[in-house]
Every structure is written in C-alpha cells, then in structure tokens.
Protein backbone atom coordinates (compact mmCIF):
# COMPACT_ATOMS: atom_id res chain seq x y z
CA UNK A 1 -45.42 -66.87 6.26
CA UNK A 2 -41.82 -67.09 7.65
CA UNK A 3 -39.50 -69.52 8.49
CA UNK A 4 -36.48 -69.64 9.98
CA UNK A 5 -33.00 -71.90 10.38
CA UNK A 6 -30.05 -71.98 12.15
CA UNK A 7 -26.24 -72.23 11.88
CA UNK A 8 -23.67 -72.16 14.12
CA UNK A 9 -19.87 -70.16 13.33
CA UNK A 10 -17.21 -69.43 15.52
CA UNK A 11 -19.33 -65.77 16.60
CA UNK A 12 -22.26 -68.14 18.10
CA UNK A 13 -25.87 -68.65 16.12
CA UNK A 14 -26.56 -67.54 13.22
CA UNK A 15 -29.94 -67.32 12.30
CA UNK A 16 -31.65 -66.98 8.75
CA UNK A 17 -35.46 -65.60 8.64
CA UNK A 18 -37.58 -66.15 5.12
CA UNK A 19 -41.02 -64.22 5.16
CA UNK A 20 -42.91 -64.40 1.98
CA UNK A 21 -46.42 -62.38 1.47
CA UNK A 22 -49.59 -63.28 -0.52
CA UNK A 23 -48.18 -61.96 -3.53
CA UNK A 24 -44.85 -64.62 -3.40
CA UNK A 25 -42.48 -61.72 -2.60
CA UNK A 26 -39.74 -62.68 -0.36
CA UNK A 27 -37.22 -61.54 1.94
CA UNK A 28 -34.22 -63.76 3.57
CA UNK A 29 -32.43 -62.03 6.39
CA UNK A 30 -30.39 -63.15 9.32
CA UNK A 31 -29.11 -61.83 12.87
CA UNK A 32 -25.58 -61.91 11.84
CA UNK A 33 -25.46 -57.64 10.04
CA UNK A 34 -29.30 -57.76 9.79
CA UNK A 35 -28.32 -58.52 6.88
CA UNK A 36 -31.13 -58.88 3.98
CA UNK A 37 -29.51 -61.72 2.05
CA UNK A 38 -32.08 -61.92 -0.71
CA UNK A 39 -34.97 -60.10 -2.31
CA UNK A 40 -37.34 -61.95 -4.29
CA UNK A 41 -40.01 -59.89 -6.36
CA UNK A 42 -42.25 -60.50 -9.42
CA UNK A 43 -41.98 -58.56 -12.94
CA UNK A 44 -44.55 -57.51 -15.11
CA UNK A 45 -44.89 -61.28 -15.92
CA UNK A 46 -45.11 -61.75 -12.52
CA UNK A 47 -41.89 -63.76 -12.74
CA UNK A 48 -39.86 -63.64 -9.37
CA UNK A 49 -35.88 -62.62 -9.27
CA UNK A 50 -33.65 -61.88 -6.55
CA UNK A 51 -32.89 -58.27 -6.75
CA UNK A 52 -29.90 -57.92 -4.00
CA UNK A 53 -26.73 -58.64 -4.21
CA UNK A 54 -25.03 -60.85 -1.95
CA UNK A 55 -23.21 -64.17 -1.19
CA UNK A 56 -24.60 -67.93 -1.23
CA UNK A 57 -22.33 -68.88 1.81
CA UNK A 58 -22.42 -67.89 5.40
CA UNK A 59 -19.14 -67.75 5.48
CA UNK A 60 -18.89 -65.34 2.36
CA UNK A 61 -21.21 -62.62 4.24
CA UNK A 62 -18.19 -62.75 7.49
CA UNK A 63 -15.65 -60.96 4.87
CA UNK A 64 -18.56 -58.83 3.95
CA UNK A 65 -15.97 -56.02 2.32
CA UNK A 66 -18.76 -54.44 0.30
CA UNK A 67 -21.21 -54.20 3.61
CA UNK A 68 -23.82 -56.29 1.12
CA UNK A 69 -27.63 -56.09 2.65
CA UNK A 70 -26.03 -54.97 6.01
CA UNK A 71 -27.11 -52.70 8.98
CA UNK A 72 -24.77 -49.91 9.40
CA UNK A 73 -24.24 -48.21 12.27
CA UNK A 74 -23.31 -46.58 15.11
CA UNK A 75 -22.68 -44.11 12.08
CA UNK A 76 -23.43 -44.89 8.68
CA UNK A 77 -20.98 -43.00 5.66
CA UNK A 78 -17.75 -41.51 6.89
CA UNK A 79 -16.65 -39.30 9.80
CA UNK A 80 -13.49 -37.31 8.85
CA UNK A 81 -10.34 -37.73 10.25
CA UNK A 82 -11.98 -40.81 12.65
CA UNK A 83 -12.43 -38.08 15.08
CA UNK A 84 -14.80 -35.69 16.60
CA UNK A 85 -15.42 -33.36 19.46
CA UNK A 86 -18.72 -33.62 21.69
CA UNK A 87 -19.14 -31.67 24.88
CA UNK A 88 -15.89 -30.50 25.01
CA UNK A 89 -14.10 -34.33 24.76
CA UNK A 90 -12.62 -35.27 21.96
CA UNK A 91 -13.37 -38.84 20.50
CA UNK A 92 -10.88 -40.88 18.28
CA UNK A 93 -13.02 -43.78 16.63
CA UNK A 94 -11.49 -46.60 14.45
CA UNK A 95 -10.40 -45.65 11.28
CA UNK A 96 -10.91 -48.22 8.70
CA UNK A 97 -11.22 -45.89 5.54
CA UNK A 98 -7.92 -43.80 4.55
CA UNK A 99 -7.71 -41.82 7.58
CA UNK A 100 -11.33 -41.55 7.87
CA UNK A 101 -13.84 -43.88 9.66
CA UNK A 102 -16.42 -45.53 7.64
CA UNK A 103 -19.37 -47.10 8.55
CA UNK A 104 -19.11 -47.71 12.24
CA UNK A 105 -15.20 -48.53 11.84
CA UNK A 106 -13.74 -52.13 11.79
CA UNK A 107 -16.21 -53.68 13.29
CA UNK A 108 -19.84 -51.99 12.82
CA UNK A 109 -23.13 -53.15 13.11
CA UNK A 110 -22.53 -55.02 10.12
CA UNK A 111 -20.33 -57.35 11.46
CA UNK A 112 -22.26 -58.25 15.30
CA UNK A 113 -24.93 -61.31 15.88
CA UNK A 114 -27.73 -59.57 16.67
CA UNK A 115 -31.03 -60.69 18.63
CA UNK A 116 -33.71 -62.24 16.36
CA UNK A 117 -37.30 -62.44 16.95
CA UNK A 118 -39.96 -62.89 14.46
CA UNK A 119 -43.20 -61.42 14.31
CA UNK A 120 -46.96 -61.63 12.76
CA UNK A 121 -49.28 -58.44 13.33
CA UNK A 122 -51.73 -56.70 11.32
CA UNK A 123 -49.10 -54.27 9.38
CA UNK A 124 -47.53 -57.95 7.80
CA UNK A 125 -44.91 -60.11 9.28
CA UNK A 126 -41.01 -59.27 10.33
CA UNK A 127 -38.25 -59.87 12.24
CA UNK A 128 -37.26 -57.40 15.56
CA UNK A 129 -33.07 -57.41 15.78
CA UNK A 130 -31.66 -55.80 19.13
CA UNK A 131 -28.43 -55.04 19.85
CA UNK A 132 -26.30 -53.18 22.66
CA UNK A 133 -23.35 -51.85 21.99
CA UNK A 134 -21.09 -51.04 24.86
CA UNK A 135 -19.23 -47.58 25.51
CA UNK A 136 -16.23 -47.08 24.24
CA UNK A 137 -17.44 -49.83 21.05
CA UNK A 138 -15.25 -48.61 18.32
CA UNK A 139 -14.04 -45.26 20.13
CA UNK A 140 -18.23 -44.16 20.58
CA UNK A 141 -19.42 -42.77 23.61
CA UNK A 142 -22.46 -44.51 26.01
CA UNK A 143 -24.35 -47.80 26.02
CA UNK A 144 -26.59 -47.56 23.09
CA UNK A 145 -29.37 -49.94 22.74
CA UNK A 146 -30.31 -50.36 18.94
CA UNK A 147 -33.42 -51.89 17.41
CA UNK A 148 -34.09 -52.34 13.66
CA UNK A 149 -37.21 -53.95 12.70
CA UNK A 150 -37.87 -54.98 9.44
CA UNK A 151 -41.50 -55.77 7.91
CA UNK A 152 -42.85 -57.15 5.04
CA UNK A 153 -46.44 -55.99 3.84
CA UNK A 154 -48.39 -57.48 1.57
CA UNK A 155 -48.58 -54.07 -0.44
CA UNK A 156 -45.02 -55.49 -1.30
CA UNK A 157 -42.91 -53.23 1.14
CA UNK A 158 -40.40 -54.10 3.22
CA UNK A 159 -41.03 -51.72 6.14
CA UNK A 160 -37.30 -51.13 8.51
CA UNK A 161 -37.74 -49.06 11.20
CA UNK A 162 -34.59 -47.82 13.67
CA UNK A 163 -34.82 -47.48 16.64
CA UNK A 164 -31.97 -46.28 19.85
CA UNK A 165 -31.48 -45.22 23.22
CA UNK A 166 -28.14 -43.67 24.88
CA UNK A 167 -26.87 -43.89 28.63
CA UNK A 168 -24.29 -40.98 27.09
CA UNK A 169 -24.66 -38.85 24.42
CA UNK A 170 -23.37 -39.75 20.80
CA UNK A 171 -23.94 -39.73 17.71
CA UNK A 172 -26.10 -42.19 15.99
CA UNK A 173 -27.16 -42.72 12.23
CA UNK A 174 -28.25 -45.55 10.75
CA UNK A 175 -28.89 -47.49 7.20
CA UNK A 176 -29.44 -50.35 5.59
CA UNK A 177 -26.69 -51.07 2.70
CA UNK A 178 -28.86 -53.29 0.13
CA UNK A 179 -27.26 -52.85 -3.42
CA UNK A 180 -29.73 -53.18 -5.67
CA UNK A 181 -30.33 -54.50 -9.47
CA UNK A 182 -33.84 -54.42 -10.49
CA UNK A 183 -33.66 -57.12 -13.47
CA UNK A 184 -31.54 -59.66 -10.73
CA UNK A 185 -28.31 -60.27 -9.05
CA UNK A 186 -25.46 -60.60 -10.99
CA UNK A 187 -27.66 -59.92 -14.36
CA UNK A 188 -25.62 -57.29 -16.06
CA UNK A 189 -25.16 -53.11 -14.60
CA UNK A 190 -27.68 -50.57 -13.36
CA UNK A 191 -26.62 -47.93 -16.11
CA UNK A 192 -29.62 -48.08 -17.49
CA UNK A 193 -32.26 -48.02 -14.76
CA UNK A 194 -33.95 -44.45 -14.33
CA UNK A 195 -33.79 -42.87 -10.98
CA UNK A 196 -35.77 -40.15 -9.37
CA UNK A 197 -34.33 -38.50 -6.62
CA UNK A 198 -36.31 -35.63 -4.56
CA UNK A 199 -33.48 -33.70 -3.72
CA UNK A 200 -32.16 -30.40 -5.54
CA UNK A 201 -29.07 -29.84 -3.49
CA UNK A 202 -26.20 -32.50 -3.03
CA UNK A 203 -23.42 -32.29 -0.46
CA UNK A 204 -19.90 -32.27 -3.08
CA UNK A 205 -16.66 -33.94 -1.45
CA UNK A 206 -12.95 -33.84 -0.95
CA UNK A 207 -10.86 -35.99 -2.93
CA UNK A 208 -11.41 -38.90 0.56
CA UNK A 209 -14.98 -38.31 0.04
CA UNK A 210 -15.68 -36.24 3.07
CA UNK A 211 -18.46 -33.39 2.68
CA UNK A 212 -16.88 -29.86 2.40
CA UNK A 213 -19.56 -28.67 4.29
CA UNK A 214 -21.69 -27.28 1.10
CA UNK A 215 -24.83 -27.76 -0.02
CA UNK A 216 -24.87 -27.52 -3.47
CA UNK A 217 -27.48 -27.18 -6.21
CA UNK A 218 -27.96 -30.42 -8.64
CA UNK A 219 -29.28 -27.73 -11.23
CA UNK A 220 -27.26 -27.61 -14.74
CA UNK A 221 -24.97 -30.89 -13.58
CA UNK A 222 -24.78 -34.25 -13.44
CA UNK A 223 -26.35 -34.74 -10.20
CA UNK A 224 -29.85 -33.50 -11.33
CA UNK A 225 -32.18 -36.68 -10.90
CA UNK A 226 -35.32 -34.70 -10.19
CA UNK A 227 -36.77 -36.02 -13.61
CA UNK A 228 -36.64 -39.63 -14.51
CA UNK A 229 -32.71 -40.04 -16.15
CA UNK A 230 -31.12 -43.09 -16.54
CA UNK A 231 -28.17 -43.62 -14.46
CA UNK A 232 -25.32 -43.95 -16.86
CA UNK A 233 -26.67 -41.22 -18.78
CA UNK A 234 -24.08 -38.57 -17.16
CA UNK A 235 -21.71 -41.25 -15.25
CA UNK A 236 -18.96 -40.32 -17.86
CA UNK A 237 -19.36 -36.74 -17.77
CA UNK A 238 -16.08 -34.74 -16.69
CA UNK A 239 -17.16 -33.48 -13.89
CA UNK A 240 -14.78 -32.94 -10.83
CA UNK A 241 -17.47 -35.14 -8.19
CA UNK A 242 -17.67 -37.70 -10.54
CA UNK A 243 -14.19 -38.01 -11.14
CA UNK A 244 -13.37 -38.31 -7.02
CA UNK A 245 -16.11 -40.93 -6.79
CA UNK A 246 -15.25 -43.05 -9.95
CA UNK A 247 -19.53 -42.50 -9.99
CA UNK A 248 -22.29 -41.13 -8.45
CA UNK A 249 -21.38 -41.67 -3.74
CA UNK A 250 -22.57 -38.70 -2.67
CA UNK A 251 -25.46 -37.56 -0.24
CA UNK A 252 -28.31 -35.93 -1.99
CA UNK A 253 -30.09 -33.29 0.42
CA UNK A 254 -33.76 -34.63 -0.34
CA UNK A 255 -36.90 -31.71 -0.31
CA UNK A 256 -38.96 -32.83 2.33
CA UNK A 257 -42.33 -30.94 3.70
CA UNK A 258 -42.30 -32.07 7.22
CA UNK A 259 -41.12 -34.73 9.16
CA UNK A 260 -42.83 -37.96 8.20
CA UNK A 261 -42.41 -40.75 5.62
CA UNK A 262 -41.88 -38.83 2.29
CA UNK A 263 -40.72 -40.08 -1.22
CA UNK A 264 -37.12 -39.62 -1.14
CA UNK A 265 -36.84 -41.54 -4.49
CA UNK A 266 -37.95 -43.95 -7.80
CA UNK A 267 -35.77 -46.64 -9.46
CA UNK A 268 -37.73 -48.16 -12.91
CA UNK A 269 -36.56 -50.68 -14.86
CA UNK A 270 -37.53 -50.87 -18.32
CA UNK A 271 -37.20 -54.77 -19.64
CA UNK A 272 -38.65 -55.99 -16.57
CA UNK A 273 -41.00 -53.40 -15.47
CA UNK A 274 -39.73 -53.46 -11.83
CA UNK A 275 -39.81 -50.34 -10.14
CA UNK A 276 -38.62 -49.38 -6.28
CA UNK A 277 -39.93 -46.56 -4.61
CA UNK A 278 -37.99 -45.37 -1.37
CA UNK A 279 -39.83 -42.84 1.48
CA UNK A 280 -38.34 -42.24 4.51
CA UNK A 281 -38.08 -39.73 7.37
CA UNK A 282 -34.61 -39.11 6.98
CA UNK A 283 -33.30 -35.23 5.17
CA UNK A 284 -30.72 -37.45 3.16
CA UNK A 285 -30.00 -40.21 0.73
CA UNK A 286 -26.80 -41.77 -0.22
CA UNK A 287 -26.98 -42.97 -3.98
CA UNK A 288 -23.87 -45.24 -4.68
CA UNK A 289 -23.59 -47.16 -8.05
CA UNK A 290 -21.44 -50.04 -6.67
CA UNK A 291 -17.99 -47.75 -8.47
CA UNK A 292 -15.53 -49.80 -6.62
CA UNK A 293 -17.34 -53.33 -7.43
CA UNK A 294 -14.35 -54.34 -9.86
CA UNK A 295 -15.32 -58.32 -10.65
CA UNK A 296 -13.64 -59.32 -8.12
CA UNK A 297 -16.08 -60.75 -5.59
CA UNK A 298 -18.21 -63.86 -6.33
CA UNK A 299 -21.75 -63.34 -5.44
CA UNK A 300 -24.93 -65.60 -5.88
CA UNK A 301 -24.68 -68.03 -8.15
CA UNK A 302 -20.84 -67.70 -8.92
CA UNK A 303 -21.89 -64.11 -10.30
CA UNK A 304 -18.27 -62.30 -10.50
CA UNK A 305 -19.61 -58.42 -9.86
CA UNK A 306 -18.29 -55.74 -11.76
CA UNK A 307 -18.30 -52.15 -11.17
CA UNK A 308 -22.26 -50.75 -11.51
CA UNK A 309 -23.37 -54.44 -10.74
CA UNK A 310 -25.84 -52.47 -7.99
CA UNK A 311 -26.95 -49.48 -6.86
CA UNK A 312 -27.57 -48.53 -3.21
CA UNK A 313 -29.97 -46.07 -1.70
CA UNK A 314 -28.98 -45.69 1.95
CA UNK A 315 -31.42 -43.17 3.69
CA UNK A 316 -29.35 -41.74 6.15
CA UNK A 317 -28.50 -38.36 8.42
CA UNK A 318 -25.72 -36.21 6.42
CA UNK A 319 -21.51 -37.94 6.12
CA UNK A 320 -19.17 -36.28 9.06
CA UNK A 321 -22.79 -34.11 10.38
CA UNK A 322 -20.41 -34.23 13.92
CA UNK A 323 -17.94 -31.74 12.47
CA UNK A 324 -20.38 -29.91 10.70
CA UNK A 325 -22.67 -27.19 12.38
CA UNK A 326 -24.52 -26.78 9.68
CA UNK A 327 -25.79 -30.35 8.69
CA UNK A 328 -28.79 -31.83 10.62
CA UNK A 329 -28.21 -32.92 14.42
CA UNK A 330 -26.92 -36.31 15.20
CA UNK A 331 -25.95 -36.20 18.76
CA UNK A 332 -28.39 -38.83 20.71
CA UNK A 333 -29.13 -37.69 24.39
CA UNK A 334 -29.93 -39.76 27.08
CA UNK A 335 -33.71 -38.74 27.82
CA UNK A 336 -34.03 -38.96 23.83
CA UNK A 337 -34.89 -41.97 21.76
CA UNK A 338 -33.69 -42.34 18.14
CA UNK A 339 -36.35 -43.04 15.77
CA UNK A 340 -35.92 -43.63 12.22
CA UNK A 341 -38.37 -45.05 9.26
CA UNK A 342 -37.75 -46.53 5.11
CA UNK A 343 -40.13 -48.05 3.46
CA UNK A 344 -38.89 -50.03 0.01
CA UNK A 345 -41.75 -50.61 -1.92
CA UNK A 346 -41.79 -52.76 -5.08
CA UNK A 347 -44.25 -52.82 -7.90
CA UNK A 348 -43.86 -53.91 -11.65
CA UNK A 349 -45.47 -51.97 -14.48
C-alpha cells in the first residue's frame, strides 16, 4: 500500500509518500532530499519502531544540518580543497566544510524538491524521484539528470537504486544518509550494536578528514569489523583515526568478487533482535557513528540526540576519488549512464 500527502513551503510542494508491505513495515519519504523520514520495522516480538532518525516538522528537515535520511549528491563525502581538475579545466565547487566541499556543497541534493511518482510492480511498491541539475550547479560541470528510486519488498527491503546521465563529463557519486538506531529513534546510542563490515582495508585521513590517498589494512586496529564487534568496543581506543574523527567516519574499502549486489555489511541488535543487512554494487562504505551529534538537535518526539544517537552506512564511490588516481573512477561521460544499487534489508532474530 502507499499513500501520499501534500504540503506547500516557500520551495513549492512538498510531498510525503508512506508504503507499508504485508509484513506492516513502513517507509515515509518525501520529494523534498528524497529524504526517508521514517523507518518502521518489527522486533523479534514483532513489535514495530521507527529506526531513523529525523525531525517531526517539515520545517525541521529545511535546516537539515545533519543531512538526516537525505539523498546526497552530485558527490557524496568530501572533495579536498572544493576543487578539482578534469580534462585539463580546473573546477572550484562550493565549499561548505572547512575548506573542503562536502556533500554536494551548500546546496546538494539534499536540499532540492525533487519529482515524485509512485509506483506498484511485481518487485513491491516505491517511489521514482528525478531531478536535473543544471551546469555550473554548485561549481559541477554538465546537465546531469539524476534518478533515485526507492522500493519496498515484502522480503522487508527497501530497494534504492541511482541512476544519471551527463551532457558534460563530471563526477557523480551518490548515497543515501539514513542514520540508523536499531532499538528506535532517540532510544539511547549505537555503542552496543555489532557490525560486520566486508572490507579489510580502510582509506585513513588528514586531520579535515580528506583520504591521504592510502589504502590501509583494518588488521591488528580498531577498524577491523570483519567479525561481529560491537561498535563502542574500540571507539575509545587511542588511535590517531579515531582521534581526527571523534569516532569511526571513514570509508572502508569493502572485498567484493565482481560487480553486482554483494554484502557490504551486518548491523544486529541484541535486546531487540533487529538486524540490517546492507549489499550494494558500490567498492565502498562510509560507516559514521553520528560523532558530532552533541544533544543539540531535537528529533522525533522531542528526542534531544547526542553523540552515537545513529549510525550511518552510506554506500558510496571513495571521498576526493577526483584527486586521486588511484581510487575507483568517478568521472560520468556523456554516452555513459550512472548506475548504482543498495539494498537495506531488515529481519529480527
């Protein structure tokens, strides 16, 4: 089933889509960020919770500092210096981070109305959101057409597929930035949730969190998820990455086979029995665990969120991969189309 509503702010319409499977899991999202404003899933019990953080007001999700639930893009992560070079031109792009520009800049794919259009087919039900965003958007090269569809399944997935063409070429990479917390919103820190990560090399940055360009065994340190660990386990360790980050916001290099949907990583919570398994057909993974959430913001329910209130797993191309040789490609040509899959799927055990 899904339903949808409309509101109307200063940017034009806003409109909210709720699709809910045979198994009572549901998903709220609207055109304004794609942003996925709630996650409803069962626990062991089978009793629902909203596992994303987020706002309870439109107007909340316009200041959206923390990019809650948001599509990011033209490039998700950071780009060093706001600045790169492509076919001999040099690009200056808005710098909204330090001197560095995160996340698309000031104002990303996060914070444009998109084009809604809901959907019913044999792979579950969703919502298609298209947007164009002009040359020159943000300092980025070409017209790029963007399409992100997102799809719930009654397997209790919530399918998001990217999707871009380029009249020029530029770079492109693209997320989703859903902060999760697998016993609910604004119910106490991830610390002790136990992540999985398939990835035995992470890329270590500078003190403004740009990648040095190494990739860097997790072996012996802190940054060695490939057996189940809980998260706060290590958090504290001195240890100099840890230390830059105030936690774990780095890119894990994940171990992939080929080039299709693969298990990048597992999130389990004990009390509740919720687990999250992410694949996608991305080489990288950006595990955050929300370090600069400082209580601050008021979420859901008048939640105040303090620092490891979520955790985000934002499948993505390397940070700065346009002034590194060495990281995968993310320069979109023109006879090219950009094509991108995650799959989130829930269970409870």
């Amino acid at each position: 089933m899904i339903k949808k509503q409309a509101f109307t702010v200063p940017e034009g319409r806003v409109d909210l889509y709720t699709m809910t499977n045979s198994r009572g899991m549901e998903v709220r999202a609207m055109n304004y960020g794609g942003i996925i404003v709630s996650l409803r899933v069962p626990d062991k019990k089978g009793v629902l919770a909203d596992v994303v953080l987020g706002f309870d007001t439109l107007d909340a999700y316009l200041n959206n500092k923390p990019y809650f639930g948001a599509i990011i893009g033209r490039y998700a992560n950071r780009i060093a210096n706001g600045k790169f070079t492509l076919n001999g031109a040099e690009y200056r792009l808005a710098r909204n981070n330090g001197m560095n520009s995160l996340h698309g800049g000031l104002k990303g794919f996060d914070k444009v109305l998109w084009r809604g259009e809901q959907f019913e087919n044999n792979q579950g039900i969703g919502v298609v959101f298209t947007y164009t965003s002009k040359n020159g958007e943000e300092g980025y090269p070409g017209n790029l057409k963007a399409k992100v569809t997102y799809t719930l399944t009654d397997q209790s997935e919530l399918q998001i597929e990217y999707q871009a063409t380029t009249d020029e070429a530029t770079p492109v990479n693209l997320t989703n930035h859903s902060y999760f917390n697998l016993v609910s919103e604004g119910n106490g820190d991830i610390l002790k949730h136990n992540l999985i990560l398939n990835a035995d090399r992470f890329t270590p940055v500078d003190s403004t969190l740009i990648p040095a360009g190494e990739l860097r065994s997790v072996a012996g340190t802190p940054f060695d998820f490939t057996k189940p660990t809980a998260i706060g386990a290590r958090i504290d360790t001195n240890n100099e990455q840890l230390a830059i980050a105030h936690g774990y916001d780095h890119n894990f290099v994940l171990s992939r086979k080929g080039s299709g949907l693969e298990l990048a990583g597992r999130v389990h919570e004990q009390q509740t029995g919720r687990a999250l398994e992410v694949y996608t057909t991305e080489p990288g993974v950006q595990f955050y665990t929300g370090n600069f959430l400082d209580g601050t913001i008021t979420g859901k329910h008048g939640h105040a969120y303090n620092k490891h209130a979520g955790l985000c797993l934002e499948t993505q191309h390397f940070p700065d991969s346009p002034n590194h040789s060495n990281f995968p490609w993310t320069i979109l040509k023109p006879e090219q189309t950009y094509n991108s899959r995650t799959v989130y799927k829930f269970s409870a055990e």
